[in-house]
Protein backbone atom coordinates (compact mmCIF):
# COMPACT_ATOMS: atom_id res chain seq x y z
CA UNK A 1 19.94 -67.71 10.75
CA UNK A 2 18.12 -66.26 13.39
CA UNK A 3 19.07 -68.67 16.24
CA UNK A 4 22.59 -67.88 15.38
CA UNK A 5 22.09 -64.58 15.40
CA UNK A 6 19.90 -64.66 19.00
CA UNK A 7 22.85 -67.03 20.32
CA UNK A 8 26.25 -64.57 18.95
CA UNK A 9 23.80 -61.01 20.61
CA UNK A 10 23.29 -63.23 24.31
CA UNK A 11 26.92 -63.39 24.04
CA UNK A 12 27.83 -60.13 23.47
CA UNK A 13 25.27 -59.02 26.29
CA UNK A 14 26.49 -61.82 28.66
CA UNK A 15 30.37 -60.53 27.92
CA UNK A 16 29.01 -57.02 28.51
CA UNK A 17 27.33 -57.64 31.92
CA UNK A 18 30.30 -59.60 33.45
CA UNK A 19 33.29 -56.55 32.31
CA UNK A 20 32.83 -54.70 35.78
CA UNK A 21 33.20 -57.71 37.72
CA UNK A 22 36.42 -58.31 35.59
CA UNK A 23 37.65 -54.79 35.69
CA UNK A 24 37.65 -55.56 39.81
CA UNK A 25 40.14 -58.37 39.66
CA UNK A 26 42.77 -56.12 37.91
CA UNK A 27 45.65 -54.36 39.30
CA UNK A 28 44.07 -51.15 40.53
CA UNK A 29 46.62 -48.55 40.80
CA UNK A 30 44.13 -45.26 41.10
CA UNK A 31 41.28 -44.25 43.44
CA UNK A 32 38.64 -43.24 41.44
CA UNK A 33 36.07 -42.36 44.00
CA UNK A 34 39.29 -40.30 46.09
CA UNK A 35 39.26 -38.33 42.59
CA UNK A 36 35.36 -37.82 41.99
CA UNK A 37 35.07 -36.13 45.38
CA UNK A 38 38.02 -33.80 45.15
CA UNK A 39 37.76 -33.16 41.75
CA UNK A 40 34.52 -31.99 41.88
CA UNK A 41 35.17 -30.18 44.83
CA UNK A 42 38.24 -27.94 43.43
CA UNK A 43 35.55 -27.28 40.46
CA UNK A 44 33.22 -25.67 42.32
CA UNK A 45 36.12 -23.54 43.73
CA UNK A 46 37.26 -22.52 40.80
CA UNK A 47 33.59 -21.58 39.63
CA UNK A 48 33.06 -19.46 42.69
CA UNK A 49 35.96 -17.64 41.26
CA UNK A 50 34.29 -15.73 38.68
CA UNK A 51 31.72 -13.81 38.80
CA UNK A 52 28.85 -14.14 36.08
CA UNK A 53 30.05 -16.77 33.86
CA UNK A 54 33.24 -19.31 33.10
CA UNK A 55 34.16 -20.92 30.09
CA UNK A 56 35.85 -24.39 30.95
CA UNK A 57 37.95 -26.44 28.75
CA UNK A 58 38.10 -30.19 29.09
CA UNK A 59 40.80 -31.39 27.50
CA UNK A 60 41.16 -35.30 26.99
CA UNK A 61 37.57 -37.30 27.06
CA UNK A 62 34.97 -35.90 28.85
CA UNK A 63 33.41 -40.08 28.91
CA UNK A 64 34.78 -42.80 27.18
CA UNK A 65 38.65 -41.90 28.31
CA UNK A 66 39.93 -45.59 27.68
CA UNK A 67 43.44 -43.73 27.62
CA UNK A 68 42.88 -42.56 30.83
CA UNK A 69 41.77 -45.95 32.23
CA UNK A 70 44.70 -48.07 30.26
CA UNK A 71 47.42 -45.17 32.26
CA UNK A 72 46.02 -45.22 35.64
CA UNK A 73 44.06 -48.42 36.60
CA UNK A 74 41.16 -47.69 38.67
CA UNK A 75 40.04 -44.95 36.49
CA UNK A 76 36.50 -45.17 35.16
CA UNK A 77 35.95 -43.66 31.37
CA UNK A 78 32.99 -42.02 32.15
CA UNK A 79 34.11 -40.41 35.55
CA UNK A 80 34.07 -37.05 34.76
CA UNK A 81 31.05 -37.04 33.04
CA UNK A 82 29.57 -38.35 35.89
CA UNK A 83 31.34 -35.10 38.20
CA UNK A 84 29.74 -32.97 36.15
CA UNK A 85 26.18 -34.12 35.90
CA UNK A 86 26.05 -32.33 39.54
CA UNK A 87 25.95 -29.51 37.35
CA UNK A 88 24.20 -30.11 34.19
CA UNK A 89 21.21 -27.52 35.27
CA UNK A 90 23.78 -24.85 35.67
CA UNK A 91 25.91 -25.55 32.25
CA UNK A 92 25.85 -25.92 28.71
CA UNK A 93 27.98 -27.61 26.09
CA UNK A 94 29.63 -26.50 23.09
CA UNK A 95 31.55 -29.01 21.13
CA UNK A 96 34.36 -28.06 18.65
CA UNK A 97 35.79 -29.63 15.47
CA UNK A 98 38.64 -28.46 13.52
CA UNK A 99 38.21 -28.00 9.80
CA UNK A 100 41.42 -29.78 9.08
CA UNK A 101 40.17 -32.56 10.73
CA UNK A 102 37.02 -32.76 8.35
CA UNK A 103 39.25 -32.19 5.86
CA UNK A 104 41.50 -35.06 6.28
CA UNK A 105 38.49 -37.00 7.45
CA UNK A 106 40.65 -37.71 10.82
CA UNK A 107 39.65 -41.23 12.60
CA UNK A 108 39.58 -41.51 16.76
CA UNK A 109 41.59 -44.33 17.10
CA UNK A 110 40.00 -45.68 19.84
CA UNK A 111 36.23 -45.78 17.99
CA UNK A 112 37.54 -46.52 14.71
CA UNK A 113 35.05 -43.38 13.79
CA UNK A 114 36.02 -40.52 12.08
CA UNK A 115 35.81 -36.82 14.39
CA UNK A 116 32.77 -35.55 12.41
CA UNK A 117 30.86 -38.51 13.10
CA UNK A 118 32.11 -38.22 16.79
CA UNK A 119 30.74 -34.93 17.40
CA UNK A 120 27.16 -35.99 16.60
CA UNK A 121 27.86 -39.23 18.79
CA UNK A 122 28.78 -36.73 21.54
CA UNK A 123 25.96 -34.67 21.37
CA UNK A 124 23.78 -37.61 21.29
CA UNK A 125 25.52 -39.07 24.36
CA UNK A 126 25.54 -35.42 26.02
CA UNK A 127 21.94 -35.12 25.90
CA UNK A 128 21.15 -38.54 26.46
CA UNK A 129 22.85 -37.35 30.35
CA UNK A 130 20.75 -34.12 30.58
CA UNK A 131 23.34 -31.72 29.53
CA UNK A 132 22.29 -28.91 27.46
CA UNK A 133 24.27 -29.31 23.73
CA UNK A 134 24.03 -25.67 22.64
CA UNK A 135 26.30 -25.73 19.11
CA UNK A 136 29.01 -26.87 17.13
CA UNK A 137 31.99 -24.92 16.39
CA UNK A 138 33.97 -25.74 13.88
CA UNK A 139 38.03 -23.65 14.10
CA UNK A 140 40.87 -23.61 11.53
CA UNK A 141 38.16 -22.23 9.31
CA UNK A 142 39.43 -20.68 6.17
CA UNK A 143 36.95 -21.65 3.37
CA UNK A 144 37.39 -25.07 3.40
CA UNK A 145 34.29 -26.83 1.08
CA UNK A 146 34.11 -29.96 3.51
CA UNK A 147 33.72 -27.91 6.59
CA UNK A 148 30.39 -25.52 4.80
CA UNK A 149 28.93 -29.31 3.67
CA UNK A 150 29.56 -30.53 7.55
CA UNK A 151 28.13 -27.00 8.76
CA UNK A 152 25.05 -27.56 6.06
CA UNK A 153 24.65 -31.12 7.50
CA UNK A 154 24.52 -29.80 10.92
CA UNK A 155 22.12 -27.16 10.46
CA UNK A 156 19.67 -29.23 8.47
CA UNK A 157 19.86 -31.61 11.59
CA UNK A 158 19.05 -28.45 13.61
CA UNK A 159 22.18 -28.22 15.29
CA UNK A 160 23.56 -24.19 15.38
CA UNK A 161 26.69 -24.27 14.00
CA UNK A 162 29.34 -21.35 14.42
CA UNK A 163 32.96 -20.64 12.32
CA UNK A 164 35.94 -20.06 14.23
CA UNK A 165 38.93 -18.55 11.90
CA UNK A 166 42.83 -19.14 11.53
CA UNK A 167 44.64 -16.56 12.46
CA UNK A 168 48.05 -15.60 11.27
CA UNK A 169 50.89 -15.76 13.35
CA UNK A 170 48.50 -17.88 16.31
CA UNK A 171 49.24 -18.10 19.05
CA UNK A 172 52.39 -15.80 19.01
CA UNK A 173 50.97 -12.70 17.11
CA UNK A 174 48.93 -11.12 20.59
CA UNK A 175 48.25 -8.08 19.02
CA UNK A 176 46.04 -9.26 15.87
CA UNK A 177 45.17 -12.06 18.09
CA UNK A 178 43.54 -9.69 20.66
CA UNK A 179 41.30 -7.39 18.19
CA UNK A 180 39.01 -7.29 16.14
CA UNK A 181 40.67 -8.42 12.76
CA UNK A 182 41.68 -11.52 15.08
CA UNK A 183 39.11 -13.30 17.95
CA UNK A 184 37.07 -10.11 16.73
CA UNK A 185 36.62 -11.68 13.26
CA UNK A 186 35.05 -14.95 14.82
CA UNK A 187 31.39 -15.97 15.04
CA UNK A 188 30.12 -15.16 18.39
CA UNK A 189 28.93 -18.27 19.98
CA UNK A 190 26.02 -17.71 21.57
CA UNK A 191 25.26 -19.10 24.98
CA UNK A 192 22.54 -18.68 27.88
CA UNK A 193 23.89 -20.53 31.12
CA UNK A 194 26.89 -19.76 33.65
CA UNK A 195 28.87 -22.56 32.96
CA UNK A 196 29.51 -23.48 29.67
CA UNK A 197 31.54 -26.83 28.96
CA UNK A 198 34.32 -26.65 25.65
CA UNK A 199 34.81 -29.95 24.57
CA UNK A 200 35.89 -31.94 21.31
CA UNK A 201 36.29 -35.39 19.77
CA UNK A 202 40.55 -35.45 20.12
CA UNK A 203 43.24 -33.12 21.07
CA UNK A 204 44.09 -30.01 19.05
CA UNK A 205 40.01 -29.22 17.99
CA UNK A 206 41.24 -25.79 18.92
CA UNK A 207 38.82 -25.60 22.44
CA UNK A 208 41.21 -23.09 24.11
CA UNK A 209 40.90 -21.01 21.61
CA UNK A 210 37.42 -21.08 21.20
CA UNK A 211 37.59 -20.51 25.50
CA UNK A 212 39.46 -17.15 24.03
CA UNK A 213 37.56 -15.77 21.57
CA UNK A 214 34.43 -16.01 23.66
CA UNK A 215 36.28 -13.76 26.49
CA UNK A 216 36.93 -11.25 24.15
CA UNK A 217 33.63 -10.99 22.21
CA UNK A 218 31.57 -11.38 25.70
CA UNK A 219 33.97 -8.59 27.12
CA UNK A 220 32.87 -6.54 23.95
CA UNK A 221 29.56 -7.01 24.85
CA UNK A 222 29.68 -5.94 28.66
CA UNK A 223 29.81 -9.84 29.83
CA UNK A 224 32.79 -10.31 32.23
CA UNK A 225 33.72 -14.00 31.60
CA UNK A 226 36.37 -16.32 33.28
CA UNK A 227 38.07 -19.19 31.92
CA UNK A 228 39.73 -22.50 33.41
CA UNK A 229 41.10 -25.57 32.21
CA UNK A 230 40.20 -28.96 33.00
CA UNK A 231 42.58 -31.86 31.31
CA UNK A 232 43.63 -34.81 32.74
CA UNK A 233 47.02 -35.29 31.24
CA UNK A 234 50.14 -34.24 31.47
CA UNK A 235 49.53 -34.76 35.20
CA UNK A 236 51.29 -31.51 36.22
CA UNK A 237 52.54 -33.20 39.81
CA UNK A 238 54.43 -35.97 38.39
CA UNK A 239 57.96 -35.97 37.10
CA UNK A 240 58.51 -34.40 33.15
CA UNK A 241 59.52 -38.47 32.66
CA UNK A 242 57.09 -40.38 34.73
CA UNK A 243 55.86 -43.03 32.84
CA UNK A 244 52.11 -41.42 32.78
CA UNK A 245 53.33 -38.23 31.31
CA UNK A 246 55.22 -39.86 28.80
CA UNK A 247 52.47 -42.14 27.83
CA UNK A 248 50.51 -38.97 27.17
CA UNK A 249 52.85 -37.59 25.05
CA UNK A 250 52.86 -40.48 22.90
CA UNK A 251 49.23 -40.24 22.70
CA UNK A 252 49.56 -36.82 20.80
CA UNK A 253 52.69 -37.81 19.13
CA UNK A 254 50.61 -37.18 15.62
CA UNK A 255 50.41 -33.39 17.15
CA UNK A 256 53.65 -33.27 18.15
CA UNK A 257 52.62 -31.96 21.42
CA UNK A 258 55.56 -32.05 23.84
CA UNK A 259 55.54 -32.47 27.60
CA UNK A 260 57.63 -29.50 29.49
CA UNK A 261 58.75 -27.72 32.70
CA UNK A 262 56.02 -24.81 33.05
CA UNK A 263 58.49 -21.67 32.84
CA UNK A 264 56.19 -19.57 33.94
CA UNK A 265 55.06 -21.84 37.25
CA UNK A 266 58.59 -21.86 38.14
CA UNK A 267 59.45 -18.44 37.64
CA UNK A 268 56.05 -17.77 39.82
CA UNK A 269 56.21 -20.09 42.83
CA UNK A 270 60.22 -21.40 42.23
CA UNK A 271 58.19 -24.99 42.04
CA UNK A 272 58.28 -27.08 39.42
CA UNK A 273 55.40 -27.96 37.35
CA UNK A 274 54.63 -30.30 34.28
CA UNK A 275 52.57 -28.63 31.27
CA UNK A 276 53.04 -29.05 27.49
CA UNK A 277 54.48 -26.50 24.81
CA UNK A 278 50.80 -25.20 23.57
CA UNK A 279 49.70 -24.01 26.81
CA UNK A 280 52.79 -22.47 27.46
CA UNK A 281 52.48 -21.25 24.09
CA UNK A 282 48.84 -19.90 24.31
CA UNK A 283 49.70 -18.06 27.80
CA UNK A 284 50.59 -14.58 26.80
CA UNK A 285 47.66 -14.54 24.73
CA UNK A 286 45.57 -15.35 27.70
CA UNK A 287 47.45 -13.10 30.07
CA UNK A 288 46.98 -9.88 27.79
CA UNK A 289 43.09 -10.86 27.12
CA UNK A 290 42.46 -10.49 31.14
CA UNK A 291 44.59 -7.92 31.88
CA UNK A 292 42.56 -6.11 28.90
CA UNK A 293 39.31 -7.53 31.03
CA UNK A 294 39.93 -7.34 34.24
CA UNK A 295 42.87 -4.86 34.16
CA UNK A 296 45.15 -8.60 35.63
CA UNK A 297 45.52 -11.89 35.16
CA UNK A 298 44.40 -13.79 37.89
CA UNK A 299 46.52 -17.11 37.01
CA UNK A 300 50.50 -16.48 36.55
CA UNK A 301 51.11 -19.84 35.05
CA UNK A 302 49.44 -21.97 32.54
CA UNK A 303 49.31 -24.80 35.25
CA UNK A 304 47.49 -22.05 37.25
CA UNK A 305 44.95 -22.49 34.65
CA UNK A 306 43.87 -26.17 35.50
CA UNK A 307 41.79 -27.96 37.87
CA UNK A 308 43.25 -31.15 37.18
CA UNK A 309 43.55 -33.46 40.92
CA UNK A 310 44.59 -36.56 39.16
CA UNK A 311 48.27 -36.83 40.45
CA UNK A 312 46.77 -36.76 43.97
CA UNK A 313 44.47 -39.76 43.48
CA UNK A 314 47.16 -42.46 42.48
CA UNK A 315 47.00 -45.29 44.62
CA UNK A 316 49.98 -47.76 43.75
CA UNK A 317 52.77 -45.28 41.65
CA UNK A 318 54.25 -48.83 40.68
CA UNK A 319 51.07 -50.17 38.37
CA UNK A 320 50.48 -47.25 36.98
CA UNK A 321 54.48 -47.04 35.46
CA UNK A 322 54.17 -50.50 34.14
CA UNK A 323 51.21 -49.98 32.61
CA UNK A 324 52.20 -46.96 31.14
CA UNK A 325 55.34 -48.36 29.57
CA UNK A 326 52.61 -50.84 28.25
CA UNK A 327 50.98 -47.93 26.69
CA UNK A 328 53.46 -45.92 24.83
CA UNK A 329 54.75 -49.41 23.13
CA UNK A 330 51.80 -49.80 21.93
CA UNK A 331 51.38 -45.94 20.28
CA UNK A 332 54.54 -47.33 19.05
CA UNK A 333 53.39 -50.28 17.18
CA UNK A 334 49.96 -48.75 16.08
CA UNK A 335 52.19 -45.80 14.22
CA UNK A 336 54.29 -48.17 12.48
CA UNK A 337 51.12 -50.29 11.88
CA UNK A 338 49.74 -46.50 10.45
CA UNK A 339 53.25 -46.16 8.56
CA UNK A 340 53.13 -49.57 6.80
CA UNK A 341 49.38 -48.66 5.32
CA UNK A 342 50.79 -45.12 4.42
CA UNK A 343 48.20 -43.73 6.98
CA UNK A 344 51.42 -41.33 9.04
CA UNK A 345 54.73 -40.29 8.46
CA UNK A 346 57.73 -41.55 9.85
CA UNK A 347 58.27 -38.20 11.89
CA UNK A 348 55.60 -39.63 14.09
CA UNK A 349 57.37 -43.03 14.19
CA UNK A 350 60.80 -41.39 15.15
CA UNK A 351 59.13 -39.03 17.63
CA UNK A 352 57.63 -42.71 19.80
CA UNK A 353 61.15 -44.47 19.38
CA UNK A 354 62.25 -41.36 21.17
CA UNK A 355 59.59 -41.54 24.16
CA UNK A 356 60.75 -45.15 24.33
CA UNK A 357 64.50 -44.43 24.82
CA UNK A 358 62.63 -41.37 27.13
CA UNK A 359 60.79 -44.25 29.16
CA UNK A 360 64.38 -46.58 28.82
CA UNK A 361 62.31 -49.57 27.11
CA UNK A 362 62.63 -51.37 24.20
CA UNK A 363 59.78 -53.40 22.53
CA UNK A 364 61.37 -56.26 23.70
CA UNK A 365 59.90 -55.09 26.88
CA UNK A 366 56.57 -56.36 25.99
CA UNK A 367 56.50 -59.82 27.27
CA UNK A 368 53.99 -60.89 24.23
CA UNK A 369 56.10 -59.72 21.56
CA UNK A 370 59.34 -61.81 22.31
CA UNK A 371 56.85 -64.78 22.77
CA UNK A 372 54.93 -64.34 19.29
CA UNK A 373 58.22 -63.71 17.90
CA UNK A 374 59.74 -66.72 19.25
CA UNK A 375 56.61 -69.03 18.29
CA UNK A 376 56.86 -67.42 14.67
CA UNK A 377 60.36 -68.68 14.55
CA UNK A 378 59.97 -71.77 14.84
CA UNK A 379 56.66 -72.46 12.90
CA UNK A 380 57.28 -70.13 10.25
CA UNK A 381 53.78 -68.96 10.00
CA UNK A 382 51.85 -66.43 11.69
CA UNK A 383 51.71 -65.96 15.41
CA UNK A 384 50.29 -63.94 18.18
CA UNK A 385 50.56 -64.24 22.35
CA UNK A 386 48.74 -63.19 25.53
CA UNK A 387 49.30 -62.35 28.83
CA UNK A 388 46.54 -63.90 30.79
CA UNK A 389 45.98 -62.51 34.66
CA UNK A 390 48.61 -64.01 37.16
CA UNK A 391 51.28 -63.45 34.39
CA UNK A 392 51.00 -67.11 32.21
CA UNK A 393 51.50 -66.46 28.49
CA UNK A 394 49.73 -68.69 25.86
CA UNK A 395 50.34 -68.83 22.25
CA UNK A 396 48.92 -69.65 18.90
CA UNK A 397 49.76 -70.28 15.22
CA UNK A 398 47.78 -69.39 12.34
CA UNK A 399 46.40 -72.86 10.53
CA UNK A 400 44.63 -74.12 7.49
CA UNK A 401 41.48 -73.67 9.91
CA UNK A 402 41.62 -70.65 12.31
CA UNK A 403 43.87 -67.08 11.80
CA UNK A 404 45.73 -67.05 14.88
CA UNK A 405 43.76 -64.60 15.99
CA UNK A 406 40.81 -67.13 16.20
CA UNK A 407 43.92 -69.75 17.45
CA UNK A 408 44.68 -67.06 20.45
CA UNK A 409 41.46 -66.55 21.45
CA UNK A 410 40.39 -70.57 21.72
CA UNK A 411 44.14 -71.38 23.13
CA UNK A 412 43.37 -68.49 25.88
CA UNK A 413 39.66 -69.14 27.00
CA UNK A 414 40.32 -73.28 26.85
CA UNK A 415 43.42 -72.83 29.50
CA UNK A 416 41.43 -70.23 31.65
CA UNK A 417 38.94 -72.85 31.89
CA UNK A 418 40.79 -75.95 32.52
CA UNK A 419 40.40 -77.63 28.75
CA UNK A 420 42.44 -79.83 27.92
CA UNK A 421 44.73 -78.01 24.64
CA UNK A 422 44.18 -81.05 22.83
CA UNK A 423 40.60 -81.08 22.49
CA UNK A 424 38.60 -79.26 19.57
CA UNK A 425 36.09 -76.88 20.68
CA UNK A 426 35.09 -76.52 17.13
CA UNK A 427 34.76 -80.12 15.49
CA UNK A 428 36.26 -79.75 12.05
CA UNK A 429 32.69 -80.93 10.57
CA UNK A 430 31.09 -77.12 11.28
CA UNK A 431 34.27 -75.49 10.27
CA UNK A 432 34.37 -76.74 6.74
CA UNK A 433 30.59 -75.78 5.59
CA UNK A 434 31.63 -71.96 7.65
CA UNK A 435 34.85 -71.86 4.85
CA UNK A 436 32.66 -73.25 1.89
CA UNK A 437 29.92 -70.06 2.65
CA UNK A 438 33.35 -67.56 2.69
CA UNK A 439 34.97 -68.69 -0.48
CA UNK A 440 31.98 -70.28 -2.49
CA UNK A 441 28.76 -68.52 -1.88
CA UNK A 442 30.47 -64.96 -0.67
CA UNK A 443 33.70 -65.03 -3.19
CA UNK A 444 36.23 -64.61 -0.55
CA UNK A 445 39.48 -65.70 -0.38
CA UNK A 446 40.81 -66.32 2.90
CA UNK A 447 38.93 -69.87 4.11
CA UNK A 448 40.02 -69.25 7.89
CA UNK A 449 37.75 -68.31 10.18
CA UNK A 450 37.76 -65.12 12.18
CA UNK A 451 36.76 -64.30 15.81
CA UNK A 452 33.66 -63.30 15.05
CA UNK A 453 33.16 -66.28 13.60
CA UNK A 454 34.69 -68.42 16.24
CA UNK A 455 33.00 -66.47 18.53
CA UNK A 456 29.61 -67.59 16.89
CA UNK A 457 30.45 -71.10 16.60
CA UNK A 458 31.27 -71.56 20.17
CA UNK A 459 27.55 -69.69 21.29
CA UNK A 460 26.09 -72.29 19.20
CA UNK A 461 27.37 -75.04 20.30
CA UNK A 462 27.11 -73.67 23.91
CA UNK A 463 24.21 -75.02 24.12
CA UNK A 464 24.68 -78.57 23.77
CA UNK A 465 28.80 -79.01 24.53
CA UNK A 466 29.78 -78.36 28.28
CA UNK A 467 33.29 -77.32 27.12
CA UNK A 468 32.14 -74.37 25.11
CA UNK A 469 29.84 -73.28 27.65
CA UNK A 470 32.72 -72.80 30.18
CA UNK A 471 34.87 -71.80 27.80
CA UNK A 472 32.43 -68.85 26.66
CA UNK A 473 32.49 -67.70 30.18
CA UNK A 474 36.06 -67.41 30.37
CA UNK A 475 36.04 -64.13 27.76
CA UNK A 476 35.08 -61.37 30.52
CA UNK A 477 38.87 -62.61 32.31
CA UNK A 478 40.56 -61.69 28.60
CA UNK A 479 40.14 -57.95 29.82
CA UNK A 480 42.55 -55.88 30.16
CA UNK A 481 45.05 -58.50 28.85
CA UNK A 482 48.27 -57.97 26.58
CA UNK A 483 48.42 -59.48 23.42
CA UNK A 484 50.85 -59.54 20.02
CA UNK A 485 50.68 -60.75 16.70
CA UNK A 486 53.31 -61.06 14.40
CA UNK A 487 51.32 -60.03 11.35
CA UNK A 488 48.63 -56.79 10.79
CA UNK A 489 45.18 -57.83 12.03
CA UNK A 490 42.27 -57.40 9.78
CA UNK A 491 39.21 -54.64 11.37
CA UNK A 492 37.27 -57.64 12.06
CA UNK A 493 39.51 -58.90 14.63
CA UNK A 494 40.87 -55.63 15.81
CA UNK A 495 37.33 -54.77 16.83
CA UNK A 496 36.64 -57.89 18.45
CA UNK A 497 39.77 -57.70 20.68
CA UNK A 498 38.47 -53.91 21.33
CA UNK A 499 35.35 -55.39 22.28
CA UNK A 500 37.10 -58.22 24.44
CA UNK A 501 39.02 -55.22 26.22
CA UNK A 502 42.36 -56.88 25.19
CA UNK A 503 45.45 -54.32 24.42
CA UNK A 504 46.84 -55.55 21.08
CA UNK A 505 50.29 -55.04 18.74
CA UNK A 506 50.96 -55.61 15.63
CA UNK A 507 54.02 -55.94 13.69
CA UNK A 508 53.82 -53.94 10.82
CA UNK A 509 53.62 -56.94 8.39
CA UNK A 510 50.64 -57.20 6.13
CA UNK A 511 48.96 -60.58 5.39
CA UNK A 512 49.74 -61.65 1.84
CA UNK A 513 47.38 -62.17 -0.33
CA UNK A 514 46.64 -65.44 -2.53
């Protein structure tokens, strides 16, 4: 047990070590140290701006932005993270959490952990940087039992924690909004350095408003505070139906969030701008708040509000479409996926065969899923393909043996290394004790292996069979690749294809069980 175990973590580790190497030979359509340096640079600007102390929203991921990354190639996850380190002696973080979110014990997709565990990942990963983690505010507060058990778990952990309220009529009714029955009625968040960092697991935490409410209970208090917004997407100097905005939108299709002309931007400057209804939305509110501080607003738009350099940084405009059109397919297939489990709605669904008419693509689009498709059709069993680098496409069934998951993966890493098809990595003589453990000893009931499994197998017998030594090296070149499967993968192999870095769909078909 412990060999295998020493063999399947070297693995892992080995895979791990060899990703930036891979992420090298990609298509690179964004330049990611162009955006670092003027990024940071239009920051400091902006901080210069106000006098005392800013507030500054960052919308999207402040690290791990793997949508970010998967829109514009080139992009590193962690890269504004790494911006703002310049300034982690200056600034503090608070990080917010909605209380429906707790409620509804809401799940980042891209994790596969739910928003309340996030927050304490963030803060852990925050402080792990330098940054100063002052609190935890949780919004949308209006009694709810799950968010006082959260607040009681964060307190015991020694974590201050801070309730944020719903208001009526938000963000339309400015006048309760702007007193004291409104932000007024909110905990005041306390905080001790000029810059202060809003931040959350996923979109709508409620971090503007939290920006907000702070203005007008600092203002109350003599503190003259400024606010500015730093989100990545929707990239306000690219068309309303560039690819990259649209992929954005179909990001926060579960918000309903919608992409628009900034009215205010155009009626301003008679230049067109891309922002997205609850900025818009939120921008009287903001306007009234300063001209109440500072007797004017100093923005006139809500794309006045940003800092966001993005749109200037992209490299090859090409790439970044097609792998944007890549992207909102895939929101596509994960809500139906989401649909068929009873996990969303079929608003959702409806609003991402929209974006795909938006984007004029069809699934069929997606090379992978007319090849899985086609391979299904003529075995009549389960099927999945992927789109290796240079554009070859290799397929797999699902057998008495291996899922085709398992299929996929062994069919993908024997042609990247030059194996013969034909020949078994595996030998049928380990796989049979591996399905005996599963069904006899364990009481399953599905006797095919799965990649983890595989995955294990092939480390093993690394060590003595040439063939699954090379072919073990060929997993660092699966990422970044597109794959499909013609059934609903299990979490097992959804996180090892997350791990892999390969972009997977699924048809909404559940495996039936025997």
């Amino acid at each position: 047990m412990c060999f295998h175990l020493s063999h399947s973590l070297g693995f892992f580790i080995s895979l791990h070590e060899n990703c930036n190497e891979q992420i090298q030979e990609m298509e690179i359509g964004f330049d990611n140290q162009k955006y670092i340096k003027i990024q940071s640079e239009h920051i400091k600007e902006r901080i210069t701006q106000f006098q005392g102390k800013l507030y500054m929203e960052l919308g999207g991921k402040l690290f791990d932005d793997y949508h970010a990354s998967r829109v514009l190639p080139g992009f590193q996850p962690d890269s504004k993270l790494r911006m703002l380190q310049q300034l982690s002696d200056t600034a503090e973080i608070i990080i917010v959490i909605s209380a429906f979110d707790i409620e509804k014990n809401k799940v980042r997709q891209d994790l596969g952990i739910t928003y309340d565990e996030d927050v304490l990942r963030l803060r852990t990963e925050f402080q792990n940087r330098g940054f100063l983690v002052s609190s935890v505010v949780i919004t949308h507060y209006n009694g709810q039992s799950s968010a006082d058990m959260y607040r009681h778990r964060l307190e015991s952990l020694g974590i201050r924690a801070y309730y944020h309220y719903t208001i009526e009529g938000y963000p339309h009714n400015v006048t309760l909004i702007d007193s004291d029955e409104g932000f007024g009625k909110d905990d005041y968040v306390e905080t001790t350095r000029p810059l202060v960092i809003v931040t959350a697991p996923g979109p709508g935490s409620g971090k503007m408003a939290v920006c907000l409410s702070q203005l007008y209970n600092e203002h109350k208090r003599g503190i003259e505070a400024g606010y500015a917004k730093f989100e990545t997407f929707p990239v306000w100097n690219l068309p309303l139906n560039h690819p990259v905005n649209i992929a954005y939108e179909a990001a926060t299709a579960d918000l309903n969030d919608i992409n628009m002309i900034d009215p205010f931007h155009l009626e301003a400057y008679q230049k067109i701008a891309i922002n997205y209804n609850r900025d818009v939305e939120i921008f009287p509110v903001l306007n009234t708040l300063f001209e109440g501080i500072y007797g004017e607003c100093p923005y006139k738009s809500p794309t006045d509000m940003g800092v966001n350099m993005v749109g200037f940084c992209i490299s090859d405009d090409a790439v970044c479409q097609e792998v944007s059109k890549q992207e909102v397919i895939r929101r596509y297939y994960t809500a139906l996926n989401k649909l068929a489990m009873g996990g969303c709605n079929e608003s959702e669904v409806n609003k991402l065969s929209l974006l795909l008419k938006q984007a004029r693509i069809t699934t069929d689009y997606r090379k992978t899923t007319l090849a899985a498709k086609a391979r299904k059709e003529e075995s009549g069993v389960p099927c999945s393909a992927i789109e290796l680098p240079g554009g070859n496409i290799i397929t797999a069934a699902s057998s008495p043996l291996l899922g085709t998951a398992s299929s996929l993966i062994l069919n993908a890493i024997k042609h990247l290394g030059g194996i013969d098809h034909e020949l078994k990595l595996i030998p049928q003589y380990l796989i049979e004790p591996i399905q005996k453990t599963k069904i006899v000893y364990l009481g399953g009931s599905n006797p095919r292996l799965h990649t983890d499994e595989v995955l294990v197998a092939l480390s093993v017998l690394s060590q003595t069979d040439k063939n699954c030594k090379i072919a073990l090296e060929q997993l660092p070149k699966l990422r970044g690749c597109q794959a499909h499967f013609t059934i609903m993968l299990g979490e097992v192999d959804r996180k090892i294809f997350k791990k892999l870095g390969v972009d997977i769909t699924c048809d909404p078909v559940r495996k039936e069980k025997k």
